[in-house]
Structures are given as C-alpha cells and as structure tokens.
N, C-alpha and C. Protein backbone atom coordinates (compact mmCIF):
# COMPACT_ATOMS: atom_id res chain seq x y z
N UNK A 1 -12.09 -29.88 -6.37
CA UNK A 1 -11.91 -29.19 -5.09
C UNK A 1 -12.35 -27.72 -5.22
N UNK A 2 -13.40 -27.45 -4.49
CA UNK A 2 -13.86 -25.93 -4.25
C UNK A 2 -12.27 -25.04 -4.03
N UNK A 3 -12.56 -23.96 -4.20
CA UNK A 3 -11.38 -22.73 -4.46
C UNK A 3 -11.56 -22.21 -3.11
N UNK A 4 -12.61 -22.50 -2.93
CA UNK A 4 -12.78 -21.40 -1.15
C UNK A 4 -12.51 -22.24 0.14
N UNK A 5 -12.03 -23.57 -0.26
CA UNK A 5 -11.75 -24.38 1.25
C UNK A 5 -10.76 -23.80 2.47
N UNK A 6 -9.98 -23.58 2.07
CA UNK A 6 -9.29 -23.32 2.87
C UNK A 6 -9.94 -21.94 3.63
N UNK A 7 -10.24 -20.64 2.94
CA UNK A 7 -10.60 -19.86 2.76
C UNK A 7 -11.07 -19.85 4.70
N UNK A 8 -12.37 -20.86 4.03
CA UNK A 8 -13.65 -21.17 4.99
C UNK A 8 -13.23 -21.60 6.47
N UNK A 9 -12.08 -22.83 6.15
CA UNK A 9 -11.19 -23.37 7.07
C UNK A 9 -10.57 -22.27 7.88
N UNK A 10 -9.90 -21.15 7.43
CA UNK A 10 -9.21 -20.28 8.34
C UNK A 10 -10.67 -19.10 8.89
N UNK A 11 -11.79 -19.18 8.17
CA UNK A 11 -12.75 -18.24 8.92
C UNK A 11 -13.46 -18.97 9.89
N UNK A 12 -13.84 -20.45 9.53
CA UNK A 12 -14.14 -20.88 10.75
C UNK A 12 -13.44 -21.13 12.17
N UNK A 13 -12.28 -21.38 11.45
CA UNK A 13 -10.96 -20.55 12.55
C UNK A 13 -11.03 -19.65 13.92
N UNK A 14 -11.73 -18.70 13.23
CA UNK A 14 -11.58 -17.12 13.80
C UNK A 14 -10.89 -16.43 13.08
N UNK A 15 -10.10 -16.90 11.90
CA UNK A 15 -9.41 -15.53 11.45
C UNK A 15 -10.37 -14.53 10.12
N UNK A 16 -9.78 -13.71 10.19
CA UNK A 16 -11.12 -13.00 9.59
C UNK A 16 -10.24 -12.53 8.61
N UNK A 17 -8.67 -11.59 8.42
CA UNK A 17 -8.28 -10.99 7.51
C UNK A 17 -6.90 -12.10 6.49
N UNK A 18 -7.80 -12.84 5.67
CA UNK A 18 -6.84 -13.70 5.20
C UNK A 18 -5.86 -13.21 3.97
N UNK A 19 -4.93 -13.90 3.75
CA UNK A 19 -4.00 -13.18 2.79
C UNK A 19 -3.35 -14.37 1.78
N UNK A 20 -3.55 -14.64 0.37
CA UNK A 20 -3.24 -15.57 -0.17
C UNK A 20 -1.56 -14.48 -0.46
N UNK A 21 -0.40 -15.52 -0.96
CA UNK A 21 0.69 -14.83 -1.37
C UNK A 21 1.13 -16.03 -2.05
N UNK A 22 1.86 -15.71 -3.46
CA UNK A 22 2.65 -16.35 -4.49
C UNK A 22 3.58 -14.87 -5.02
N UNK A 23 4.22 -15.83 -5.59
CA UNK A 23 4.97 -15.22 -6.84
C UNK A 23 5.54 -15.33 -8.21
N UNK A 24 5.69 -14.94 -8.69
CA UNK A 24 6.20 -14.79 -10.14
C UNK A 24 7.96 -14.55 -10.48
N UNK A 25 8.51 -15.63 -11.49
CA UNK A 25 9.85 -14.89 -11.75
C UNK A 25 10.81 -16.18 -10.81
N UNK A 26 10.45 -17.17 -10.52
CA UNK A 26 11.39 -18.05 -10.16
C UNK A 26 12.27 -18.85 -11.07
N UNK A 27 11.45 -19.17 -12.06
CA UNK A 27 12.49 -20.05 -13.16
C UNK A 27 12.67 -19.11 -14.03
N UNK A 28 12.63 -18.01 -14.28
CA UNK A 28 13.46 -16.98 -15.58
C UNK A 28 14.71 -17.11 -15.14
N UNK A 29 15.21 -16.52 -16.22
CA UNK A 29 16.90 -16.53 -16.30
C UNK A 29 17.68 -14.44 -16.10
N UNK A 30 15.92 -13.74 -16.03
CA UNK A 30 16.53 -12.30 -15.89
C UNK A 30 15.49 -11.77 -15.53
N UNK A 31 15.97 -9.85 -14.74
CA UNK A 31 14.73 -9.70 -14.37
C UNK A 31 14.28 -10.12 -12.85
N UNK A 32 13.38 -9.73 -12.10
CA UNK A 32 13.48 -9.95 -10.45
C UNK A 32 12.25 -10.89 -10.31
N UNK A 33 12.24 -11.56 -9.20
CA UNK A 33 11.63 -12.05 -8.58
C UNK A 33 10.02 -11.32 -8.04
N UNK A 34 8.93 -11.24 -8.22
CA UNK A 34 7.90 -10.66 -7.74
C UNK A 34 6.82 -11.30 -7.11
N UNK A 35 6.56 -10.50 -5.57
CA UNK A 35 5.63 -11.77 -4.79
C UNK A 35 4.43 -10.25 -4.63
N UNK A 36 2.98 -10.73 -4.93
CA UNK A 36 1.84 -10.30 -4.19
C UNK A 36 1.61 -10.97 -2.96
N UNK A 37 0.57 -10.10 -2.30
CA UNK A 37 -0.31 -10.78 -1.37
C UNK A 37 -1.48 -9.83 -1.44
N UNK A 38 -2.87 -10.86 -1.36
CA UNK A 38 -3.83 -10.27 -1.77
C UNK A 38 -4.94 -10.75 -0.04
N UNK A 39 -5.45 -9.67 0.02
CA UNK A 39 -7.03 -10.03 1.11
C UNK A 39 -8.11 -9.87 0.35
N UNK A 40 -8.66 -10.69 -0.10
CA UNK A 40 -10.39 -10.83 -0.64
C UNK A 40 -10.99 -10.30 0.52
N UNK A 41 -12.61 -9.61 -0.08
CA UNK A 41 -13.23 -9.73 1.13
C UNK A 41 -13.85 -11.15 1.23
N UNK A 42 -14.35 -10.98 2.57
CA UNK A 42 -15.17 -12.60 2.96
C UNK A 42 -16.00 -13.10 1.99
N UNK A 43 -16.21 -14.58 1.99
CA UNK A 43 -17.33 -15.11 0.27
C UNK A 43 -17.20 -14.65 -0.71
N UNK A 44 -16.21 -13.78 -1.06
CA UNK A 44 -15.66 -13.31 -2.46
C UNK A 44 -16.03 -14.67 -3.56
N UNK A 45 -16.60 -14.28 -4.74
CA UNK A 45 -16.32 -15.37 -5.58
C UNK A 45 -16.00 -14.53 -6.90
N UNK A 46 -15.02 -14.22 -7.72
CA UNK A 46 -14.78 -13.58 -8.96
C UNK A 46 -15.00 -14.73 -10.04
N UNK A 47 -15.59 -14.51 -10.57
CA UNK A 47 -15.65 -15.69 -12.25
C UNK A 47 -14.29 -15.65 -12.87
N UNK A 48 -13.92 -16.86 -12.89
CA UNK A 48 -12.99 -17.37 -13.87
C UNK A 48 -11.21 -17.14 -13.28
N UNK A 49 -11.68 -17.09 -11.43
CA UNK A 49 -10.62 -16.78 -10.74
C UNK A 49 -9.51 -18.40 -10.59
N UNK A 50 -8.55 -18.26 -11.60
CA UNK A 50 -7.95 -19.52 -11.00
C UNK A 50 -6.13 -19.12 -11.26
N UNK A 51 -5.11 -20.52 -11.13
CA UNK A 51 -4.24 -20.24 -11.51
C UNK A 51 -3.76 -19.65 -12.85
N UNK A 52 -2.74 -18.55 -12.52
CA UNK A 52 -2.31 -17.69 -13.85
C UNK A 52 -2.21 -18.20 -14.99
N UNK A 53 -1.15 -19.48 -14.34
CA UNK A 53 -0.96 -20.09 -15.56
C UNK A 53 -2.15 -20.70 -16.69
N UNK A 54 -2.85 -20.97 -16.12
CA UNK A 54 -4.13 -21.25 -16.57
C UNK A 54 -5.09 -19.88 -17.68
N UNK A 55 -4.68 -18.69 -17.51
CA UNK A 55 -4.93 -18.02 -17.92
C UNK A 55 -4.61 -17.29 -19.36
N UNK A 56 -5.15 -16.55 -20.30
CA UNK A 56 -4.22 -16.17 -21.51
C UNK A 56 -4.11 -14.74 -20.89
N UNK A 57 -3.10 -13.86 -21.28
CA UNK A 57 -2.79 -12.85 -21.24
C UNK A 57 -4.29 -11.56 -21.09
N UNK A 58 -5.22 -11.98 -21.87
CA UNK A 58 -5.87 -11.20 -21.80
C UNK A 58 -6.63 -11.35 -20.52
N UNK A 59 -7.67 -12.43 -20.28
CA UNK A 59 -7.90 -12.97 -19.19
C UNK A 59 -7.34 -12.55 -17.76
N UNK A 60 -5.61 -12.96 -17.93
CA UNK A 60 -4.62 -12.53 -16.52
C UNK A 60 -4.89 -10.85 -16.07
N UNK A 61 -5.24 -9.87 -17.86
CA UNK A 61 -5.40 -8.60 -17.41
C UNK A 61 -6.89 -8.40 -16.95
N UNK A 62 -7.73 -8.66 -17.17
CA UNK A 62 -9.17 -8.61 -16.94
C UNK A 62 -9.13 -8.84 -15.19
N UNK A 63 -8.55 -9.90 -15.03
CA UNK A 63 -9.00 -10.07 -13.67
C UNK A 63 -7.69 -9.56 -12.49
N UNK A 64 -6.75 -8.77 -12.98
CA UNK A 64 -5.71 -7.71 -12.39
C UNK A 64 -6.67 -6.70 -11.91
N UNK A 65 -7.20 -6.24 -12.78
CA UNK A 65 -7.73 -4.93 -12.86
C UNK A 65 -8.95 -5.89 -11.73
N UNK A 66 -10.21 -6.39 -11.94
CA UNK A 66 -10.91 -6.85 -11.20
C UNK A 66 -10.56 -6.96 -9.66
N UNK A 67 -9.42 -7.75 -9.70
CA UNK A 67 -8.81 -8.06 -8.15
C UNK A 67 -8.69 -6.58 -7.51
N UNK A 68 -8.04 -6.13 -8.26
CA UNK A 68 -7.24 -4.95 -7.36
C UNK A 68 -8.66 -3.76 -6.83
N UNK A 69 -9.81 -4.05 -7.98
CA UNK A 69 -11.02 -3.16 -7.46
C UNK A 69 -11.45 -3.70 -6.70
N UNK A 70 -11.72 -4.78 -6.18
CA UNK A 70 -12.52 -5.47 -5.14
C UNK A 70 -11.92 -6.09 -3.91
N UNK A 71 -10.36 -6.54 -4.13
CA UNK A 71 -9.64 -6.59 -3.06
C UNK A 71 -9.64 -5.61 -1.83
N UNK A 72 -9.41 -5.86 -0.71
CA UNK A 72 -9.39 -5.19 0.57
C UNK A 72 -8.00 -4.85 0.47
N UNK A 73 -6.76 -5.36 0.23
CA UNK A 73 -5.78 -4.98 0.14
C UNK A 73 -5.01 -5.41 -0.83
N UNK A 74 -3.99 -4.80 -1.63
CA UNK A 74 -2.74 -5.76 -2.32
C UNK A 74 -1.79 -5.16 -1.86
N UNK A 75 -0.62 -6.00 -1.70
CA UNK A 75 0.88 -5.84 -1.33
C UNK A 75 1.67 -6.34 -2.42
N UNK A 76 2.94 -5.06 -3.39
CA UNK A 76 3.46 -6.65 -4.24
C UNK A 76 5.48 -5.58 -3.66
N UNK A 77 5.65 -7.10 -3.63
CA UNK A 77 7.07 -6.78 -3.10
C UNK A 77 7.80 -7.50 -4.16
N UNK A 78 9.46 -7.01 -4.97
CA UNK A 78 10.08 -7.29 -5.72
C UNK A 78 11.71 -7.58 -5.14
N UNK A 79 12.14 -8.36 -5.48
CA UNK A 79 13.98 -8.60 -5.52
C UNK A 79 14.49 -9.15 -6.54
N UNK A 80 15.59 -7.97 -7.41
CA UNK A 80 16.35 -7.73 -8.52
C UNK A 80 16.89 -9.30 -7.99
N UNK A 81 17.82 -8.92 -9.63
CA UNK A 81 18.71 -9.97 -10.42
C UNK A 81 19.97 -9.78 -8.77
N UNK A 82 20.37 -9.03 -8.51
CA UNK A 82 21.37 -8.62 -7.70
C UNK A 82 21.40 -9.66 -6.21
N UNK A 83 20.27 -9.56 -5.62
CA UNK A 83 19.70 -9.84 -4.62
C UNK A 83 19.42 -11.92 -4.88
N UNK A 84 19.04 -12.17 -5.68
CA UNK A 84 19.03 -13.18 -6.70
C UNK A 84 20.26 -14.01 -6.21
N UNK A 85 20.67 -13.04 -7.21
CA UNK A 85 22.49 -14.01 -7.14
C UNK A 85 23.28 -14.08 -5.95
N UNK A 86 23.06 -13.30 -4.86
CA UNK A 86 23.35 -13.00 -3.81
C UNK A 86 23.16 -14.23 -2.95
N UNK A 87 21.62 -14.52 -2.60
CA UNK A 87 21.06 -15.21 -1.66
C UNK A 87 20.57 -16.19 -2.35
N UNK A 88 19.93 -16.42 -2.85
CA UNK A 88 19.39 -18.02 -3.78
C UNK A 88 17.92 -17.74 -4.24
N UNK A 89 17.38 -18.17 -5.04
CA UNK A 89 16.07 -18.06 -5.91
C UNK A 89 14.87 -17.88 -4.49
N UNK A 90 15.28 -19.24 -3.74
CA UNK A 90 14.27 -19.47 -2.91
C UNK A 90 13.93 -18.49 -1.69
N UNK A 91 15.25 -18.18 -1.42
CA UNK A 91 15.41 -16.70 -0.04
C UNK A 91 14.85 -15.58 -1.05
N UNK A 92 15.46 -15.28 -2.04
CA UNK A 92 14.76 -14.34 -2.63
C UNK A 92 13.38 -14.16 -3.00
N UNK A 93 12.71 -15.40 -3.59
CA UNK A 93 11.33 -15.41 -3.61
C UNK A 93 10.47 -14.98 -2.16
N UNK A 94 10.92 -15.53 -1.08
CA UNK A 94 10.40 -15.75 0.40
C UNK A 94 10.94 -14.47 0.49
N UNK A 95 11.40 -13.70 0.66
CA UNK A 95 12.18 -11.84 0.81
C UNK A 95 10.89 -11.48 -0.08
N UNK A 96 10.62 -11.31 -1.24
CA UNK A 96 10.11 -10.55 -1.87
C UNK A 96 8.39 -10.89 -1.20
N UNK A 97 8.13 -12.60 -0.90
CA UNK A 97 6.77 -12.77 0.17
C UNK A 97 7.26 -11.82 0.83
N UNK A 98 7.77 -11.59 1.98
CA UNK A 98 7.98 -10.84 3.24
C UNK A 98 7.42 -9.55 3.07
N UNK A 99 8.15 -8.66 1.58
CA UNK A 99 8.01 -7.56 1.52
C UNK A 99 6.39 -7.04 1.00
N UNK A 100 5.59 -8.25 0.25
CA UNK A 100 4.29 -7.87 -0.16
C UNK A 100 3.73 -8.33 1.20
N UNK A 101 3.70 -9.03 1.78
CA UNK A 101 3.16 -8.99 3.27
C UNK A 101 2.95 -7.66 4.38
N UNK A 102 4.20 -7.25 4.30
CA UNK A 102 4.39 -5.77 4.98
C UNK A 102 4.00 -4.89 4.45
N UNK A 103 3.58 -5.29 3.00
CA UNK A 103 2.72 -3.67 1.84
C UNK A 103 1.35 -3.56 2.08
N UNK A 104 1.14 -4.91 2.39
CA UNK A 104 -0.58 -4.71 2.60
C UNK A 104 -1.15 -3.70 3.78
N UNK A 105 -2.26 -3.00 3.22
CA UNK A 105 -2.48 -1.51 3.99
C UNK A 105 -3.20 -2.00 5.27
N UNK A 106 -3.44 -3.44 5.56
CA UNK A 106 -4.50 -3.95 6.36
C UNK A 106 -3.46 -5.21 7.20
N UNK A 107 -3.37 -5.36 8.22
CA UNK A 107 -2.56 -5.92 8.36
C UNK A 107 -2.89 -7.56 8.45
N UNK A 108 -2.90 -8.86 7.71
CA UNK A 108 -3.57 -10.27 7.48
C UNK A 108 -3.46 -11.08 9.05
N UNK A 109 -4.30 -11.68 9.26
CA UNK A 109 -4.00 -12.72 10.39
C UNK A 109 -3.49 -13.94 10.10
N UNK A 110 -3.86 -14.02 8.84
CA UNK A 110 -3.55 -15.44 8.39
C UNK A 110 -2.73 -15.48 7.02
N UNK A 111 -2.05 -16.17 6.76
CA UNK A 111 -1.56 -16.81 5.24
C UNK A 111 -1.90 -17.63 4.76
N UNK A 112 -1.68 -17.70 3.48
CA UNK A 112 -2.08 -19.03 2.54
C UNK A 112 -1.09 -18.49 1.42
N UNK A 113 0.06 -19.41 1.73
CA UNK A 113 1.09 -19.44 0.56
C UNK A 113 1.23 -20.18 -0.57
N UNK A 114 0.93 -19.96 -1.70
CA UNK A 114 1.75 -21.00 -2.43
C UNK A 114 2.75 -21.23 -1.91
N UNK A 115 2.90 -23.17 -2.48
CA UNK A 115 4.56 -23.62 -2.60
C UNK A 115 4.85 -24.59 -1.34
N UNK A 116 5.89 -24.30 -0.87
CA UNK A 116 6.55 -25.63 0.20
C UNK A 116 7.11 -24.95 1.41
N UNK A 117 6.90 -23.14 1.60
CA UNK A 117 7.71 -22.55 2.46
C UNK A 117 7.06 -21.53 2.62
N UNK A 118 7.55 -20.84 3.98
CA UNK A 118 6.41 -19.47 4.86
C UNK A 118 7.70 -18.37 4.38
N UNK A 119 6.95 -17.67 4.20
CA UNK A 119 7.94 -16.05 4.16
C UNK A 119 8.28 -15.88 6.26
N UNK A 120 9.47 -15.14 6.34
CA UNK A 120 9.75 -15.20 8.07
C UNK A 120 8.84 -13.75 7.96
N UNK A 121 7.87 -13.75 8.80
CA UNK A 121 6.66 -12.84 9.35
C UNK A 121 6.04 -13.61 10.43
N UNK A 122 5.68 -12.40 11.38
CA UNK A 122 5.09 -12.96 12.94
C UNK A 122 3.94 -13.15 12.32
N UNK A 123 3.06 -13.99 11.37
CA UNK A 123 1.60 -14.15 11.00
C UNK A 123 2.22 -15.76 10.97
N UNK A 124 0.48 -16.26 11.58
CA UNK A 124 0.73 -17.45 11.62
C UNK A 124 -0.06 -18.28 9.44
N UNK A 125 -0.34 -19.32 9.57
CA UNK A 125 -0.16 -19.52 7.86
C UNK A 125 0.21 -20.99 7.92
N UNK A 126 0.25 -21.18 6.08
CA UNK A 126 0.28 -22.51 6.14
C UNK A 126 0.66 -22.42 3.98
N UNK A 127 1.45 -23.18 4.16
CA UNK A 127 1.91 -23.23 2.90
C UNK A 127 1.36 -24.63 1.89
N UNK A 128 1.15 -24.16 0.56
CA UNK A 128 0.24 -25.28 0.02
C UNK A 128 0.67 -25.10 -1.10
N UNK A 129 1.29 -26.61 -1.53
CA UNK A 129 1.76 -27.18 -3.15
C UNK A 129 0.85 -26.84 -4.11
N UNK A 130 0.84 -25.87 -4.53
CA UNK A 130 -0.35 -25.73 -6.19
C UNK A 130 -1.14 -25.12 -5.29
N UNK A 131 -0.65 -24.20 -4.31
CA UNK A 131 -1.93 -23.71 -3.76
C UNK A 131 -2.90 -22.76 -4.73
N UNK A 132 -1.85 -22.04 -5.75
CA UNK A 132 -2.85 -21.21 -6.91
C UNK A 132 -4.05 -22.00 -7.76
N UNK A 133 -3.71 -23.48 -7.33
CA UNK A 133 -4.72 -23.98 -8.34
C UNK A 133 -5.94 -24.31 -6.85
N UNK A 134 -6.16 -24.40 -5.59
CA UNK A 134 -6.53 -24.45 -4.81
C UNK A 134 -7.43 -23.50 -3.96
N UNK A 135 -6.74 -22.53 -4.05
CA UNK A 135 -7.21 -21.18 -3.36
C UNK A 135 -7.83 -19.93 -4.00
N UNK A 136 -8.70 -19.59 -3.51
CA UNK A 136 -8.88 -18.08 -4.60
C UNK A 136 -8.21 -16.91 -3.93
N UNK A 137 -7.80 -16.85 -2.94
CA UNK A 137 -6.77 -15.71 -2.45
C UNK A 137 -5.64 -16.04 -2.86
N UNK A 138 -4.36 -17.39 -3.21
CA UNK A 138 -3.73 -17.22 -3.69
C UNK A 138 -3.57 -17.45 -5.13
N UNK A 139 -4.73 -17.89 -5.79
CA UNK A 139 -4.98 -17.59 -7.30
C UNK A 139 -4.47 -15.98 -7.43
N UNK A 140 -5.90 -15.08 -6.67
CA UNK A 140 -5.78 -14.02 -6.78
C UNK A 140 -4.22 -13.06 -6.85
N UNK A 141 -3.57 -13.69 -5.66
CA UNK A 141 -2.11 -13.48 -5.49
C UNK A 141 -1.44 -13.69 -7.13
N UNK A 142 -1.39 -15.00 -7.25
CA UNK A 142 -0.72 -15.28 -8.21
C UNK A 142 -0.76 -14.31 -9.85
N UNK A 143 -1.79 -13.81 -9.66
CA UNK A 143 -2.72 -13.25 -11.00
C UNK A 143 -1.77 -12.15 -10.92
N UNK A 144 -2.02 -11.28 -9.42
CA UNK A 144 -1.23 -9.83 -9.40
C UNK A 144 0.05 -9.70 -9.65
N UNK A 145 0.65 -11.16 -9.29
CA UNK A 145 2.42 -11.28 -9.71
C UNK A 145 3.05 -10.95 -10.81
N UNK A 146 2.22 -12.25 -11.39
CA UNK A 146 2.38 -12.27 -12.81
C UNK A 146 2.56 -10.91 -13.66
N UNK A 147 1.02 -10.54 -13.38
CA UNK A 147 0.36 -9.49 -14.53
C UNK A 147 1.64 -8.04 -14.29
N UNK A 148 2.03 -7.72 -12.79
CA UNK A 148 3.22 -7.00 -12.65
C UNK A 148 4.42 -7.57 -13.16
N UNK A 149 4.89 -8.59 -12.89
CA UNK A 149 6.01 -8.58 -13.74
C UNK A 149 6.24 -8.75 -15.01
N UNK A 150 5.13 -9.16 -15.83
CA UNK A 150 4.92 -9.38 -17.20
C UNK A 150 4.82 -7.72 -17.73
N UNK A 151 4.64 -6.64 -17.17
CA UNK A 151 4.64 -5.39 -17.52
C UNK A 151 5.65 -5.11 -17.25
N UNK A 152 6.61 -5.37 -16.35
CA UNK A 152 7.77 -4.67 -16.13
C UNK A 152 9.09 -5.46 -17.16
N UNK A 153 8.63 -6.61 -17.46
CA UNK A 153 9.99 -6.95 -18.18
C UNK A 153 9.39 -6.39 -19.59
N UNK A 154 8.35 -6.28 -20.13
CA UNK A 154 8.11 -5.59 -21.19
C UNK A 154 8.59 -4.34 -21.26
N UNK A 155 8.33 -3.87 -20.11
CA UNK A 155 8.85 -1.94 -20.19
C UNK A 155 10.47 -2.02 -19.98
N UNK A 156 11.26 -3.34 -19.96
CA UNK A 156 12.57 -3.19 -19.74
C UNK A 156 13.21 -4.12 -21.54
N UNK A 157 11.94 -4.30 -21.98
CA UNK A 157 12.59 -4.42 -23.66
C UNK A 157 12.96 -3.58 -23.86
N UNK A 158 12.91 -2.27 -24.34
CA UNK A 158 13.52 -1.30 -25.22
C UNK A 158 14.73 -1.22 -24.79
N UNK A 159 14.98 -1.13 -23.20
CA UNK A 159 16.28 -0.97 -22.65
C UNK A 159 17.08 -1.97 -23.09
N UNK A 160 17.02 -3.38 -23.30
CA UNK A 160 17.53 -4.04 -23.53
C UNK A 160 17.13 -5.05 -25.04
N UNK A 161 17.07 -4.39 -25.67
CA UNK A 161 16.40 -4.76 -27.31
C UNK A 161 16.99 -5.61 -27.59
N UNK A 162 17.64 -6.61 -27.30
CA UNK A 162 18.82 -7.68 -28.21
C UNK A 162 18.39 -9.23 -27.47
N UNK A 163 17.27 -8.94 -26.65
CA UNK A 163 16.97 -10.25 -25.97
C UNK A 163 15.40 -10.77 -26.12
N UNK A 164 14.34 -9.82 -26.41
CA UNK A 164 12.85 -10.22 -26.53
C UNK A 164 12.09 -10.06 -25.61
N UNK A 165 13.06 -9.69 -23.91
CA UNK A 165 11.73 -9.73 -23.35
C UNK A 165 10.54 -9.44 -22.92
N UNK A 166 9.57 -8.94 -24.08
CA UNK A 166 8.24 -8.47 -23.94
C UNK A 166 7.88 -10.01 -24.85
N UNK A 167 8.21 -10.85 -24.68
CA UNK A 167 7.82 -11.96 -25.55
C UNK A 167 7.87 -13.20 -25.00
N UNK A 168 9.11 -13.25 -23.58
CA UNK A 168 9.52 -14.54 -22.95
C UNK A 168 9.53 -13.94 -21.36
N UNK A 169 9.50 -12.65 -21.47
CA UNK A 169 9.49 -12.13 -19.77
C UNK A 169 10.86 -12.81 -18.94
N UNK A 170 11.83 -13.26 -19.86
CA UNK A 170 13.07 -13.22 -19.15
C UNK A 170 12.93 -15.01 -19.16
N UNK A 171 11.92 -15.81 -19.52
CA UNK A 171 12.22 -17.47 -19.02
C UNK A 171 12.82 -17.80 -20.21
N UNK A 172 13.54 -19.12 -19.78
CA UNK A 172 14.69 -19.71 -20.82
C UNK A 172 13.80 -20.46 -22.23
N UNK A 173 13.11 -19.66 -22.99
CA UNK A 173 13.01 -20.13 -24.21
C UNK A 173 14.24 -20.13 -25.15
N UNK A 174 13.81 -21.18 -26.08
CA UNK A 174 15.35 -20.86 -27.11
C UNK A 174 15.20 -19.80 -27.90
N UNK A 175 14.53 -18.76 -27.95
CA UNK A 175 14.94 -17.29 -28.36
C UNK A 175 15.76 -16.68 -27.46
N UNK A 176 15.54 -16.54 -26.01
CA UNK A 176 15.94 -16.12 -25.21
C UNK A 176 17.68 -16.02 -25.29
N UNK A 177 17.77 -18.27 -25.16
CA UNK A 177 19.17 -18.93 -24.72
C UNK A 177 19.85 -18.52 -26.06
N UNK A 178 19.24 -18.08 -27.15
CA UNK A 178 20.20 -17.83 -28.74
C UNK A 178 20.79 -16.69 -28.51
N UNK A 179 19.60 -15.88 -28.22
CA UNK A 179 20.08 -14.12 -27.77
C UNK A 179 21.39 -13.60 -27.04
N UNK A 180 21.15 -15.02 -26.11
CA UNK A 180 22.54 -14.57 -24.70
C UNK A 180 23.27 -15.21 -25.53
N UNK A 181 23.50 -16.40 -26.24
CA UNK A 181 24.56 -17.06 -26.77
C UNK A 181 25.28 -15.88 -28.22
N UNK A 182 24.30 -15.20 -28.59
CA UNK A 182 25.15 -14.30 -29.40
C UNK A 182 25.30 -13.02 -28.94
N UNK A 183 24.52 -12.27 -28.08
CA UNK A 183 25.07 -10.77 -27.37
C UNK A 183 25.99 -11.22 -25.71
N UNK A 184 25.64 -12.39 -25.50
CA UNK A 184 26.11 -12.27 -23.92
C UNK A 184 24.75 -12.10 -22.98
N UNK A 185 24.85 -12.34 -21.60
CA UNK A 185 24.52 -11.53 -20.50
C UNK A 185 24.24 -10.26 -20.51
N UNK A 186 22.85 -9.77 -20.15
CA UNK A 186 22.63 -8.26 -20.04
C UNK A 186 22.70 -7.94 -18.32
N UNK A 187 23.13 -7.24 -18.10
CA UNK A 187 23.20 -6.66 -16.56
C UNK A 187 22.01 -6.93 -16.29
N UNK A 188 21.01 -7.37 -16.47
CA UNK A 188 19.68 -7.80 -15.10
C UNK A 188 19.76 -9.28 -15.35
N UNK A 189 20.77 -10.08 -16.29
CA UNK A 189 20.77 -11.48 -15.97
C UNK A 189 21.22 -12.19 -14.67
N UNK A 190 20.58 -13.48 -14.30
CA UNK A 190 21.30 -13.43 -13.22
C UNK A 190 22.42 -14.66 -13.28
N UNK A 191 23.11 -14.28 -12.42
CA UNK A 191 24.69 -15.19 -13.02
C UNK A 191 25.01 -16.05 -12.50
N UNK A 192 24.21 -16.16 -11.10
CA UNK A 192 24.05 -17.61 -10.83
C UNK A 192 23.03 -18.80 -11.55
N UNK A 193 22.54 -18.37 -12.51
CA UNK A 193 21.61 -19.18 -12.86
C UNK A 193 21.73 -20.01 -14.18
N UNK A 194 21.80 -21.32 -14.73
CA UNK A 194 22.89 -21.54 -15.80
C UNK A 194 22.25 -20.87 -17.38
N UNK A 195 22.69 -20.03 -17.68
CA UNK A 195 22.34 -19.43 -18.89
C UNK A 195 22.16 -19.78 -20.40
N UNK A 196 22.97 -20.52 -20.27
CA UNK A 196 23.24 -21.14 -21.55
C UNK A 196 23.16 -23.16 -21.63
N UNK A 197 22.42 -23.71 -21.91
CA UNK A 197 22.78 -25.34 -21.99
C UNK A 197 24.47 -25.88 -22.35
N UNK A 198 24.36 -26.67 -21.51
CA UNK A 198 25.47 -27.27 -22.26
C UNK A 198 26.05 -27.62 -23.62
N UNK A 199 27.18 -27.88 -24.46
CA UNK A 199 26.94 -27.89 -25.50
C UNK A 199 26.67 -29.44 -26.02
C-alpha cells in the first residue's frame, strides 16, 4: 500500500491543509503521554518515511530533524503522569491529540489519526488502525512523538537515577519492573497503571 493514499484521497477531496496526528507514551508505566501533528506540504515524499517503530534510534533522529525542516507545520502537545491517572490512558492520549492540533501555526482542514478514535476538535478526519504504517503524515506524526518523548524521559534520568529511563523511556521492561520492585514508584509513575506483575 502506497504511503500517500489517503493523502491524495483527502486532496482530491478539496482539502488542501492535511494533518497526520499520533502519539507516543501509551503503554509506559511513567512519564506523559505525547501527541504530534504534522502538515506535509502537498506530494511530499521523504525517503525512508515510515512507522517509528520501524525505525532505529538513529534513523527516528535523522528524519525529526528532516520533518520539522520541511514540514509546513508541527504541533506536539503533552499530558503528565497526573492527568494520566486522573482521566484514563485513552482521554489522555486524545487531550494531548487535541492540544498538538491547536499548536499547529496553520490551522489543518483535515485529520488523519492514528488508532480507533478522533481527538474532540471542530476539524473534520478520520481515524486509521496502523495508520503510521499507512500514511506519511501520520508516520511523520508518529516520528515527532516519539523522537520528543524519547528526549524528555532521557533528560528526566538523572532526576530520577534508580530506574534507567534513558534506556526503556519509562515502558515495562524487566529492568524497569526490578527497579520499582526494589526503590518503589517515582512521582512521575503512574498509579493507575499495574506496576509491578503479579507474583
């Protein structure tokens, strides 16, 4: 499947300012939730633009930096551990869409979400399962998520040195689940989320 279908689908449309949006930070166990939204310009094609996951670290940075020079706009909106535990993974993910939606300096006509659900914004859109592996605006999205929150839980190791995360970015590896099982919970864990396996 071409990366630009949809793309094409919403320009033959009429819409002209499209906006892919994902995020990063749903299955970690600490650390916030982070959603981009990105506008390519029109026929954009970047080499080697696909899902993050798909990507190695170096790669994810190469084409951060790429996106953000050639993009028409990025928006990236975040919601803490706090906000998290508060409202549920999924409101929070869709909050933090909302808020990279409203960052973008250009305002989108259209969406293209990853996933199964619309962020609440008066833009009309359309949400798509694996859309990062589908789309190159929400590839692109997905890339900017990542690559931000993978810097920010790194710059929040030192603060919290007894857990690794410049190594796991907060997801439940068993370094992670050993760490909490012998220091505890660090204040950006979130406490609705089960921390520890059963025994």
């Amino acid at each position: 499947m071409e990366m630009n279908v949809f793309e094409l689908a919403c320009q033959q449309s009429g819409y002209k300012q499209i906006a892919g949006v994902d995020e990063a930070g749903r299955g970690a166990l600490a650390g916030p939730v982070i959603a981009a939204a990105v506008i390519l310009p029109t026929h954009c094609r970047i080499e080697s633009l696909r899902d993050s996951k798909q990507l190695s670290p170096k790669q994810r940075a190469y084409l951060f930096d790429e996106i953000h020079n050639i993009a028409v706009s990025v928006g990236i909106g975040s919601v803490d551990h706090r906000v998290i535990d508060r409202l549920n993974i999924l409101e929070a993910a869709l909050l933090a869409m909302r808020e990279a939606v409203e960052k973008l300096t250009l305002s989108p006509d259209y969406l293209l979400v990853d996933g199964l659900h619309l962020p609440e914004v008066d833009i009309v859109g359309e949400a798509i399962p694996k859309g990062d592996r589908k789309s190159y605006s929400i590839a692109a999205a997905s890339i900017i998520a990542k690559v931000t929150r993978d810097r920010l839980m790194a710059e929040l190791d030192p603060i919290y040195p007894n857990y690794g995360f410049s190594q796991h970015k907060g997801y439940p590896t068993s370094q992670h689940r050993q760490a909490i099982a012998r220091f505890g919970a660090s204040e950006i864990h979130r406490r609705t989320f089960k921390l520890l396996p059963d025994a």
